[in-house]
C-alpha atoms as a PDB file:
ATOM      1  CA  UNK A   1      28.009  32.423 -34.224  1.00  0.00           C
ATOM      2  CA  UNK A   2      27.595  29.883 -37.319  1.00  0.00           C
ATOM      3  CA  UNK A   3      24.535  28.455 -38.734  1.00  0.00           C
ATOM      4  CA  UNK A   4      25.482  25.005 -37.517  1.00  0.00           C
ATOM      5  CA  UNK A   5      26.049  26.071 -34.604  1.00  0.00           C
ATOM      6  CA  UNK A   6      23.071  27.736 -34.031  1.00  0.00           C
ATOM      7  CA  UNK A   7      21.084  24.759 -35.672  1.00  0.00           C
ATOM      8  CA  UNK A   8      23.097  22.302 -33.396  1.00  0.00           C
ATOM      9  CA  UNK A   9      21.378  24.820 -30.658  1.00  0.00           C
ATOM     10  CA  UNK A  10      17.881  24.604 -31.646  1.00  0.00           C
ATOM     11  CA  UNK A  11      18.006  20.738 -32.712  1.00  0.00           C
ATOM     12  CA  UNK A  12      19.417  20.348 -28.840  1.00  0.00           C
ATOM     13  CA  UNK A  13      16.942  22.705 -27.415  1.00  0.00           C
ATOM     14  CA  UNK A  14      13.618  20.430 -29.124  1.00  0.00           C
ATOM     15  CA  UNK A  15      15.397  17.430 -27.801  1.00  0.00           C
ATOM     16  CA  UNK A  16      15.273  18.573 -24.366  1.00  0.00           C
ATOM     17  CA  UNK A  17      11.609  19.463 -24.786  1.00  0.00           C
ATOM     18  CA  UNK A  18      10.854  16.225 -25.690  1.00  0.00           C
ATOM     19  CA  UNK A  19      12.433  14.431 -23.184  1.00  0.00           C
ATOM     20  CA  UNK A  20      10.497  16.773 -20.604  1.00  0.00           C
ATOM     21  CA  UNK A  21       7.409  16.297 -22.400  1.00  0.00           C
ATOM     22  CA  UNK A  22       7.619  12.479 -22.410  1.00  0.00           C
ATOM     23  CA  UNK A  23       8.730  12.180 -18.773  1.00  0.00           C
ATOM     24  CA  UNK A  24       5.797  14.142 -17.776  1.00  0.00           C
ATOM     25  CA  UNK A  25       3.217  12.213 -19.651  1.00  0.00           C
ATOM     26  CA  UNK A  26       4.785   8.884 -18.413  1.00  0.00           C
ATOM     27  CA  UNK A  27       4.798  10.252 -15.007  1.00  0.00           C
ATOM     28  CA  UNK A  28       0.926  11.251 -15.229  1.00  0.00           C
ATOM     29  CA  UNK A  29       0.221   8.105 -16.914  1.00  0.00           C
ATOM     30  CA  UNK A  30       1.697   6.258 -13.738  1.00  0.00           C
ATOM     31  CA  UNK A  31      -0.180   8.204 -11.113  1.00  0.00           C
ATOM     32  CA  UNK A  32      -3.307   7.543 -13.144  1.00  0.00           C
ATOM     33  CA  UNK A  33      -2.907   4.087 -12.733  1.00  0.00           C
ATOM     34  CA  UNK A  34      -1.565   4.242  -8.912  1.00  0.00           C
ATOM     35  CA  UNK A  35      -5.303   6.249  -8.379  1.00  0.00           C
ATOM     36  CA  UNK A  36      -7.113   3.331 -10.095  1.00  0.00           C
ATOM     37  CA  UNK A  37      -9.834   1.966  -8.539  1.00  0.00           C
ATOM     38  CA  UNK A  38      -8.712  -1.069  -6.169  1.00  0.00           C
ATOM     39  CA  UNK A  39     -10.647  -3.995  -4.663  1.00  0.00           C
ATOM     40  CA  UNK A  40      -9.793  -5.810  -1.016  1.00  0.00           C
ATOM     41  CA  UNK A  41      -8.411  -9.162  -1.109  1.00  0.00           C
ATOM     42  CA  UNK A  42      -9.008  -9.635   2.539  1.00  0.00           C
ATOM     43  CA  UNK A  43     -11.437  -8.366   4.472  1.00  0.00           C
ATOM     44  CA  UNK A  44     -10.594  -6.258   7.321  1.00  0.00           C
ATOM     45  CA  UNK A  45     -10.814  -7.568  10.906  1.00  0.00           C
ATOM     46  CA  UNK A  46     -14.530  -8.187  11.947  1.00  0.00           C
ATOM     47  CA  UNK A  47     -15.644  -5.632  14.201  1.00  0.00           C
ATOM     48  CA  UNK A  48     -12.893  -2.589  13.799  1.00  0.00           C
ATOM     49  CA  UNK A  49     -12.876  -0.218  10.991  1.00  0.00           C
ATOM     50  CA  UNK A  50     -11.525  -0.592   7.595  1.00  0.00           C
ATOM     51  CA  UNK A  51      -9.519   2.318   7.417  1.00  0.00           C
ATOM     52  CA  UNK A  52      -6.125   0.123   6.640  1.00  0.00           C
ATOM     53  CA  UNK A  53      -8.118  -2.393   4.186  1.00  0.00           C
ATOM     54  CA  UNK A  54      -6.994  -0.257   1.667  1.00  0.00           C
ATOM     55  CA  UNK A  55      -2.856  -1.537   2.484  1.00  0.00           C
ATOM     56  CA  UNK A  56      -3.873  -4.941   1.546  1.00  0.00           C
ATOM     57  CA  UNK A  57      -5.663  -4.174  -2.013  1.00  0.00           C
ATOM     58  CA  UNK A  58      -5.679  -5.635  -5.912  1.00  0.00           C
ATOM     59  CA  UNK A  59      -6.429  -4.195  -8.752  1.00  0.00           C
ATOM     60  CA  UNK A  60      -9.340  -6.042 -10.512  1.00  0.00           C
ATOM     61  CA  UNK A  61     -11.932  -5.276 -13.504  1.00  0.00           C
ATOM     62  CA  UNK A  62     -15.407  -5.444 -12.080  1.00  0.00           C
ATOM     63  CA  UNK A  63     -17.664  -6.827 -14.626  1.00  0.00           C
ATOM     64  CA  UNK A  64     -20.563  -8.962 -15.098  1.00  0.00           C
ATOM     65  CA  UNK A  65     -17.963 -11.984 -15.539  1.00  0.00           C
ATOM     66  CA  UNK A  66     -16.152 -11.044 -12.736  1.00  0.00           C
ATOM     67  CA  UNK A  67     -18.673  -9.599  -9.874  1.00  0.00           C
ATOM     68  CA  UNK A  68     -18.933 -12.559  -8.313  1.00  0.00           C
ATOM     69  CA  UNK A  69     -15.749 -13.459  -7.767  1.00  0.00           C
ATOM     70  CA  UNK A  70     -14.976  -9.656  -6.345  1.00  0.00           C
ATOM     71  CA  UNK A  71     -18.475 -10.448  -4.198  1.00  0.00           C
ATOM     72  CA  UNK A  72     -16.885 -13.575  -2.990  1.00  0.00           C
ATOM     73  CA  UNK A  73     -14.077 -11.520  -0.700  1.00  0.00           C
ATOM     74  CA  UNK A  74     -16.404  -9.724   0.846  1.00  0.00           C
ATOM     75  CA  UNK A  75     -17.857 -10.233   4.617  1.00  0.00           C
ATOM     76  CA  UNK A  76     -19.696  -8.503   6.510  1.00  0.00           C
ATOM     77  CA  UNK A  77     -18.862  -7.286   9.829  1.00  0.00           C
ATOM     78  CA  UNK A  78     -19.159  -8.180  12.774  1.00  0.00           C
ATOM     79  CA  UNK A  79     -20.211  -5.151  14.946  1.00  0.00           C
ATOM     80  CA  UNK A  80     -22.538  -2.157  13.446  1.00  0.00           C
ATOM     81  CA  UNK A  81     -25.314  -0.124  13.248  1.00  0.00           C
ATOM     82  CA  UNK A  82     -27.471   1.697  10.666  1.00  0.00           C
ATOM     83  CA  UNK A  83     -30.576   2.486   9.953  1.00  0.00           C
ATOM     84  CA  UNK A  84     -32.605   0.897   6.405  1.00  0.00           C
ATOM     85  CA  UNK A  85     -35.359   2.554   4.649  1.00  0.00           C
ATOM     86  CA  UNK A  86     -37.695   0.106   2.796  1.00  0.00           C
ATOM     87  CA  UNK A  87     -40.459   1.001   0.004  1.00  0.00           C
ATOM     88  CA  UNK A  88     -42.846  -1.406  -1.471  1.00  0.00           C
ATOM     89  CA  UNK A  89     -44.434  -0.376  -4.218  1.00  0.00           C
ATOM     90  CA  UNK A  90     -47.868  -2.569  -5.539  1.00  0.00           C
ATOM     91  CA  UNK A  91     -50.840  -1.855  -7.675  1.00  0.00           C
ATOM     92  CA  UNK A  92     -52.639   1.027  -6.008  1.00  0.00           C
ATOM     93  CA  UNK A  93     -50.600   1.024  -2.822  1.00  0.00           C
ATOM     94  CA  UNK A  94     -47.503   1.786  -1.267  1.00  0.00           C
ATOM     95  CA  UNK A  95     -45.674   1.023   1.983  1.00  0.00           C
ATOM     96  CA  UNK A  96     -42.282   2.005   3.594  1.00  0.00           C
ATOM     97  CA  UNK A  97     -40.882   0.735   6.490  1.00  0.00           C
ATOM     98  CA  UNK A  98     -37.743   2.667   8.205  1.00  0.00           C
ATOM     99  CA  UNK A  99     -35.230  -0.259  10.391  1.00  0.00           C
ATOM    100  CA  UNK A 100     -32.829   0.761  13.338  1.00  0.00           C
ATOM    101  CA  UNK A 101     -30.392  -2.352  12.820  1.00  0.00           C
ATOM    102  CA  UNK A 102     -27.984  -3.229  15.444  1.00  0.00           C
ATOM    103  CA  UNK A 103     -25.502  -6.396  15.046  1.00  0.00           C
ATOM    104  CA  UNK A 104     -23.812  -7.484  18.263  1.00  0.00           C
ATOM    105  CA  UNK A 105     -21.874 -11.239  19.292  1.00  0.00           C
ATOM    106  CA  UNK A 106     -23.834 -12.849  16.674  1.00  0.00           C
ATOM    107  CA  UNK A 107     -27.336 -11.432  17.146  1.00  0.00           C
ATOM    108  CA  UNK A 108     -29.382  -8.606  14.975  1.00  0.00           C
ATOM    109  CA  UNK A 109     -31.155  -6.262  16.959  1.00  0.00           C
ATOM    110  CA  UNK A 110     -34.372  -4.654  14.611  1.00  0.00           C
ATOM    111  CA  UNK A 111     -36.635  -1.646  15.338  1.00  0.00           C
ATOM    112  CA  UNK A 112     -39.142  -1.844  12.613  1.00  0.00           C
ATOM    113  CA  UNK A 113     -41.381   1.500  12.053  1.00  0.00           C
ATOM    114  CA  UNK A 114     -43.769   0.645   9.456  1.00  0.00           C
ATOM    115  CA  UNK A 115     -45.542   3.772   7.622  1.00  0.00           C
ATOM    116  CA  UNK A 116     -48.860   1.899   8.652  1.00  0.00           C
ATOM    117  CA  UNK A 117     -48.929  -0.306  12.306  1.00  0.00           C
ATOM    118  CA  UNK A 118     -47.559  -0.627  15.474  1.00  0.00           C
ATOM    119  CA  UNK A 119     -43.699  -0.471  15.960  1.00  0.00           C
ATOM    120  CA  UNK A 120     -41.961  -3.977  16.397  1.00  0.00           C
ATOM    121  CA  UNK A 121     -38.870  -5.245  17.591  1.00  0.00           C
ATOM    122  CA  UNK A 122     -37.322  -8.200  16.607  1.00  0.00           C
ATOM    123  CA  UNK A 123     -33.636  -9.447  18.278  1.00  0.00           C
ATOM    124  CA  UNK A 124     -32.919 -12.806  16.326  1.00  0.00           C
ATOM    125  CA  UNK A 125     -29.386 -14.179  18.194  1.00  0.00           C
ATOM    126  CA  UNK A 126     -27.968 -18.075  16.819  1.00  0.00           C
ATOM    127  CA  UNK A 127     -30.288 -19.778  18.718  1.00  0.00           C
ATOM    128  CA  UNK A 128     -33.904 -17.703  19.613  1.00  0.00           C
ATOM    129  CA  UNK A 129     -35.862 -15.404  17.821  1.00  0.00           C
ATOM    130  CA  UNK A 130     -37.567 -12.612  20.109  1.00  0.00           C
ATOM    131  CA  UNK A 131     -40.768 -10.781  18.920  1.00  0.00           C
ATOM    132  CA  UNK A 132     -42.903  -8.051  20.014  1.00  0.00           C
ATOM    133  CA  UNK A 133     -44.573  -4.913  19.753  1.00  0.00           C
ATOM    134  CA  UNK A 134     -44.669  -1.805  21.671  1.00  0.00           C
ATOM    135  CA  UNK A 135     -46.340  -2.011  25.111  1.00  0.00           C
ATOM    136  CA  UNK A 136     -45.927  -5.672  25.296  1.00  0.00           C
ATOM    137  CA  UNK A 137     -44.108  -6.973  28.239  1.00  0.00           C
ATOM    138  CA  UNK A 138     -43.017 -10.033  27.043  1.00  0.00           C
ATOM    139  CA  UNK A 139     -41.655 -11.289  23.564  1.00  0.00           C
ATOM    140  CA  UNK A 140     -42.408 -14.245  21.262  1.00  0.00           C
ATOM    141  CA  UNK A 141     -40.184 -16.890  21.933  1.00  0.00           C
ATOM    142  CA  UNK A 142     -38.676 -18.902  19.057  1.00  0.00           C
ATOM    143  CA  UNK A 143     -36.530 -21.539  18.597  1.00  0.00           C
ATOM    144  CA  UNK A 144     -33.834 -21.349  15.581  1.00  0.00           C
ATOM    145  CA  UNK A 145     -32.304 -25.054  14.109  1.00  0.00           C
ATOM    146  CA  UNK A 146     -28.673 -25.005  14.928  1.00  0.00           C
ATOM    147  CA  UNK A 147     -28.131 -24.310  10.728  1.00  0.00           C
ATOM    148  CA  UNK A 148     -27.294 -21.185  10.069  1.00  0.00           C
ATOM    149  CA  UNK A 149     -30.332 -19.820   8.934  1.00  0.00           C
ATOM    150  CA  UNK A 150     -30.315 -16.794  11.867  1.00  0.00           C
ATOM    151  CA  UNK A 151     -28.413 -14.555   9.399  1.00  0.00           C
ATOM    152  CA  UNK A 152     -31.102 -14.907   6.804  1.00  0.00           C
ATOM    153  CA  UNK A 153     -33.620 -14.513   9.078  1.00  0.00           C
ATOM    154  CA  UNK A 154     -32.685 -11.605  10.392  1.00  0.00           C
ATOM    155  CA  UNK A 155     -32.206 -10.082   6.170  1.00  0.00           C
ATOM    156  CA  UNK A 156     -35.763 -11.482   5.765  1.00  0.00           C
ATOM    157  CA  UNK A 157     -37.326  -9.372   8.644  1.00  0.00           C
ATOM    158  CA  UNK A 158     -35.454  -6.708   6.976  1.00  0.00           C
ATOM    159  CA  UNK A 159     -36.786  -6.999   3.503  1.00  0.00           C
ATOM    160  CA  UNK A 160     -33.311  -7.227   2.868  1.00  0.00           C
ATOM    161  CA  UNK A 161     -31.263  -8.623  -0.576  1.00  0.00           C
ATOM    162  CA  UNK A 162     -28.086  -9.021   0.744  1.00  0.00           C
ATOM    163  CA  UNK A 163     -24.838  -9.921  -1.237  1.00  0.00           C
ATOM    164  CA  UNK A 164     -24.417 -13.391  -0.700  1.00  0.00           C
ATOM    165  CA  UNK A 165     -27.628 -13.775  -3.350  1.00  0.00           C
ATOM    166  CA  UNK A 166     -25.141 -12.843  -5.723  1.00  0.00           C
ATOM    167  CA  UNK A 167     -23.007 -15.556  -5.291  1.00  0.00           C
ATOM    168  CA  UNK A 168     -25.735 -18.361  -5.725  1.00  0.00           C
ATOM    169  CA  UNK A 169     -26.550 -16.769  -9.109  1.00  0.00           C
ATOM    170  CA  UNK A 170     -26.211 -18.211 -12.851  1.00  0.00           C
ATOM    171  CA  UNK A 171     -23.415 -16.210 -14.335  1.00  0.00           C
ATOM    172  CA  UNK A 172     -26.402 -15.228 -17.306  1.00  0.00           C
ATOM    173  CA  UNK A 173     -28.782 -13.835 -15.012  1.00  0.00           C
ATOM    174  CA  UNK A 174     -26.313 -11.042 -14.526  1.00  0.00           C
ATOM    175  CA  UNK A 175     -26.637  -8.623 -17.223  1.00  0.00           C
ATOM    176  CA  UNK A 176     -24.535  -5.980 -15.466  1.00  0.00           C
ATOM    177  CA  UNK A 177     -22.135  -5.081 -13.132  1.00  0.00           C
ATOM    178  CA  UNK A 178     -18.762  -2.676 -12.310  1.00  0.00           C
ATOM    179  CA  UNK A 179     -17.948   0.549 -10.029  1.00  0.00           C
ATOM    180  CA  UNK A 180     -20.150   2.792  -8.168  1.00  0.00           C
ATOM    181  CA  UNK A 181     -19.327   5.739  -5.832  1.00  0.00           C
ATOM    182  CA  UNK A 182     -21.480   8.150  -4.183  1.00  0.00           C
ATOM    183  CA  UNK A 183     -20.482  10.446  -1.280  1.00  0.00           C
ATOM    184  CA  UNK A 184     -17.548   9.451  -0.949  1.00  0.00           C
ATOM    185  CA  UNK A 185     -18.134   5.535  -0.677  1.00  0.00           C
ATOM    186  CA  UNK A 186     -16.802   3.149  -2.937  1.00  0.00           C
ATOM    187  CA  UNK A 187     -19.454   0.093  -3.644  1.00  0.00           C
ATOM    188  CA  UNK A 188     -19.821  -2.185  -6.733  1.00  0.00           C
ATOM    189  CA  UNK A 189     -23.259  -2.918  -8.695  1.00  0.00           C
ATOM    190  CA  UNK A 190     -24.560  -5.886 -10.043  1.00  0.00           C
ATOM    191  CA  UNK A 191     -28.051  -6.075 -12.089  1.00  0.00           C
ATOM    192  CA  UNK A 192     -29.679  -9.389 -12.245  1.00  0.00           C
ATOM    193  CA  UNK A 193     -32.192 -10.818 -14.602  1.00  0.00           C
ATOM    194  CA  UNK A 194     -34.823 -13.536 -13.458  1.00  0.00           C
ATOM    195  CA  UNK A 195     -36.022 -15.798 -16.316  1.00  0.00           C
ATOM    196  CA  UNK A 196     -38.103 -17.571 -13.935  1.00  0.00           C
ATOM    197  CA  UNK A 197     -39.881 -14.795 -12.376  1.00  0.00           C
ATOM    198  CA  UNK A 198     -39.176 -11.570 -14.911  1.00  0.00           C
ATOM    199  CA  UNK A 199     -37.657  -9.233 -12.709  1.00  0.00           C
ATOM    200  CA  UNK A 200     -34.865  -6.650 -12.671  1.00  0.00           C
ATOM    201  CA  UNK A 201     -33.103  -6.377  -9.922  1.00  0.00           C
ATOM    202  CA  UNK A 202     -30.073  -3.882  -8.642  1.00  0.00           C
ATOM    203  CA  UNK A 203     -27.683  -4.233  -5.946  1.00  0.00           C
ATOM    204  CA  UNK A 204     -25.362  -1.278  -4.322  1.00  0.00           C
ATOM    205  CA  UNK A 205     -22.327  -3.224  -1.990  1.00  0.00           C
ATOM    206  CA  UNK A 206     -20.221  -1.178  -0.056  1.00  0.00           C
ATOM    207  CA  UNK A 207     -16.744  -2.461  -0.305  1.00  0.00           C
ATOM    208  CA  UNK A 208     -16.110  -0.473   3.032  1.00  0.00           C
ATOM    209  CA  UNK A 209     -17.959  -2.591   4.883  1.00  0.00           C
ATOM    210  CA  UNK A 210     -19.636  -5.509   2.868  1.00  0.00           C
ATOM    211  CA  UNK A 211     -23.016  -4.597   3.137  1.00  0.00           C
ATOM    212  CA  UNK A 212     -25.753  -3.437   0.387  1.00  0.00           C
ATOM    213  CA  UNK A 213     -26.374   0.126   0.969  1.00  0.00           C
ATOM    214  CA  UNK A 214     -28.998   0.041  -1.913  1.00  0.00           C
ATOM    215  CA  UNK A 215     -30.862  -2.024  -4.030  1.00  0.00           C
ATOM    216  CA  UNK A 216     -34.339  -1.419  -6.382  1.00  0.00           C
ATOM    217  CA  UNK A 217     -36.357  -4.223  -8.444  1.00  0.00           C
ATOM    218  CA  UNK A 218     -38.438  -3.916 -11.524  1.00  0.00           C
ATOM    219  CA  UNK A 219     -41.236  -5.957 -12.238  1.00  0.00           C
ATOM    220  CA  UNK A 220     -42.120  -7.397 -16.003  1.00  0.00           C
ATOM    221  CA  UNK A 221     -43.581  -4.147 -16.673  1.00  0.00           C
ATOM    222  CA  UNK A 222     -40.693  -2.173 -15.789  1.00  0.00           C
ATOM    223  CA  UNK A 223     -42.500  -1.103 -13.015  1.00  0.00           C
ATOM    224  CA  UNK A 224     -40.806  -0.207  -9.502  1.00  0.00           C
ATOM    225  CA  UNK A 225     -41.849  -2.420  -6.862  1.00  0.00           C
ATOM    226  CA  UNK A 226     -39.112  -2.392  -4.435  1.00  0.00           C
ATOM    227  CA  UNK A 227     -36.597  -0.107  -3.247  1.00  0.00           C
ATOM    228  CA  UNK A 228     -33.807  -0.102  -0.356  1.00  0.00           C
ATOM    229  CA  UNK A 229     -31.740   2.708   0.706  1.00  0.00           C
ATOM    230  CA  UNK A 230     -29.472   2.630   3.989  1.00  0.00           C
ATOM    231  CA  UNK A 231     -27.800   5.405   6.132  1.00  0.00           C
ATOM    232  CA  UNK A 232     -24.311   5.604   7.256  1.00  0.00           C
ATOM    233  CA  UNK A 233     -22.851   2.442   8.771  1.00  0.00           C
ATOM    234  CA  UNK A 234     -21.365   2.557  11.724  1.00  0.00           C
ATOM    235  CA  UNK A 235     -19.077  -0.353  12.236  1.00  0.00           C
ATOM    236  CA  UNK A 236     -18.040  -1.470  15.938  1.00  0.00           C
ATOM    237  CA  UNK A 237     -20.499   0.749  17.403  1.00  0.00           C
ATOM    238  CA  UNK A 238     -24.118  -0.144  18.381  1.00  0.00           C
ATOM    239  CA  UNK A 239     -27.262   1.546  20.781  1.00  0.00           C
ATOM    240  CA  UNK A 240     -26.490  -0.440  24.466  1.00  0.00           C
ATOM    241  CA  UNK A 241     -30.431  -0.654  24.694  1.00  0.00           C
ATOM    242  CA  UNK A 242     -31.191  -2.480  21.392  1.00  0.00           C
ATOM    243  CA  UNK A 243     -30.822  -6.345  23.030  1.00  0.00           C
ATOM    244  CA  UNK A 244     -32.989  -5.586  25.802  1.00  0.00           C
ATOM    245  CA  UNK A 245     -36.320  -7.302  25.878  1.00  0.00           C
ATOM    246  CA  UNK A 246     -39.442  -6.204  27.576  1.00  0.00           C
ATOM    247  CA  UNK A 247     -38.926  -7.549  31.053  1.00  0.00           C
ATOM    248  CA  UNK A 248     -35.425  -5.912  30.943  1.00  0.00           C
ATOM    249  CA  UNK A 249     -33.428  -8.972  30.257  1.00  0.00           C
ATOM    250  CA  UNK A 250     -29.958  -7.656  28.496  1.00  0.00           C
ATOM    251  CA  UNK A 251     -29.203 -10.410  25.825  1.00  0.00           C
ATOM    252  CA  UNK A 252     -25.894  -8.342  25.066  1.00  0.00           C
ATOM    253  CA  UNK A 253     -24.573  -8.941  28.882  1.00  0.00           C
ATOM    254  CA  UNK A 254     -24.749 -12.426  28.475  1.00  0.00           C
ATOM    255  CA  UNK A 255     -21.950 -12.063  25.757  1.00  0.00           C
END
């Protein structure tokens, strides 16, 4: 065989190695992207699972200029349970407070088990408020304004931050924000800065399910003085006993 024939060989042979090369990088490069991390557009529908969100998703870069904005398509839904652990943290003392949430045709059911006190329940629906403690027989009866504020009553007898604080924020507070995934869930985080009051604070938001699954604040001191932390969520399925009230009314038949 002649040298140029042989060379014409070779140079064909490192051509072809190339080409494979290059086609395998571009093809990696490719599935890299496809695996990227990916943000819903629309939420799923209220009350079912999200397990086909993910057919309906953008790509986006979650940052502290763009958090909100990713916040803003979130919602949370409409039928769930979970349970929330809250610690308080102050000078000398300390406090936690484990929650058995239930959400159900517009009310939140709570059973609060403080670390110190009685047990209470709390069932907050669009229009009443019902409080007691264990062995009463009958609740506290009060009277919600038609406005709204029944959702953020019912986060405030949780000790909750939720993510709709987020939105009402000055685009400086947030020093922070992007991806987060533990066990298996995807959330994003956001850390906000208080001028007025000095404070650090964290959020963890499930973009399964809209909700914050964890959150922790820091006073001026750097000091902890607040921490959240919630189980699994179980969306579209709640305890049948958690809208009953003492004299066995069931707030969740009249639905």
């Amino acid at each position: 065989m002649s040298t140029k024939r042989v060379l014409g060989i070779t140079i064909f042979g490192v051509i072809l190695i190339i080409a494979a090369i290059s086609v395998m990088l571009i093809s990696l490069f490719i599935r890299r992207d496809s695996d990227a991390v990916q943000l819903p557009v629309t939420s799923a529908p209220a009350g079912t699972q999200n397990g086909s969100e993910h057919d309906t998703l953008d790509r986006i870069e979650v940052n502290r200029e763009t958090i909100q904005v990713v916040v803003s398509t979130l919602s949370r839904p409409e039928v769930f349970s979970r349970e929330v652990l809250i610690e308080s943290f102050w000078e000398g003392g300390y406090a936690v407070n484990s929650i058995n949430v239930s959400v159900f045709g517009g009310m939140t059911s709570l059973r609060i088990l403080p670390s110190v006190g009685i047990e209470r329940r709390i069932i907050v629906t669009p229009e009443t408020e019902y409080i007691w403690y264990r062995g009463d027989r009958a609740p506290f009866i009060r009277y919600i304004s038609p406005s709204g504020d029944d959702q953020r009553a019912a986060d405030e007898y949780q000790m909750l931050f939720t993510f709709e604080d987020i939105l009402s924020l000055d685009s400086d507070d947030i020093l922070d924000a992007g991806y987060y995934e533990q066990d298996g869930e995807l959330s994003v985080f956001a850390v906000m800065h208080s001028k007025a009051l000095g404070y650090i604070r964290t959020y963890y938001i499930s973009l399964e399910h809209g909700l914050i699954i964890a959150a922790v604040e820091y006073d001026t001191n750097d000091t902890i003085v607040y921490r959240m932390a919630a189980g699994d969520t179980l969306v579209g399925e709640v305890d049948p006993t958690a809208f009953i009230l003492p004299d066995g009314t069931d707030l969740a038949q009249k639905k």
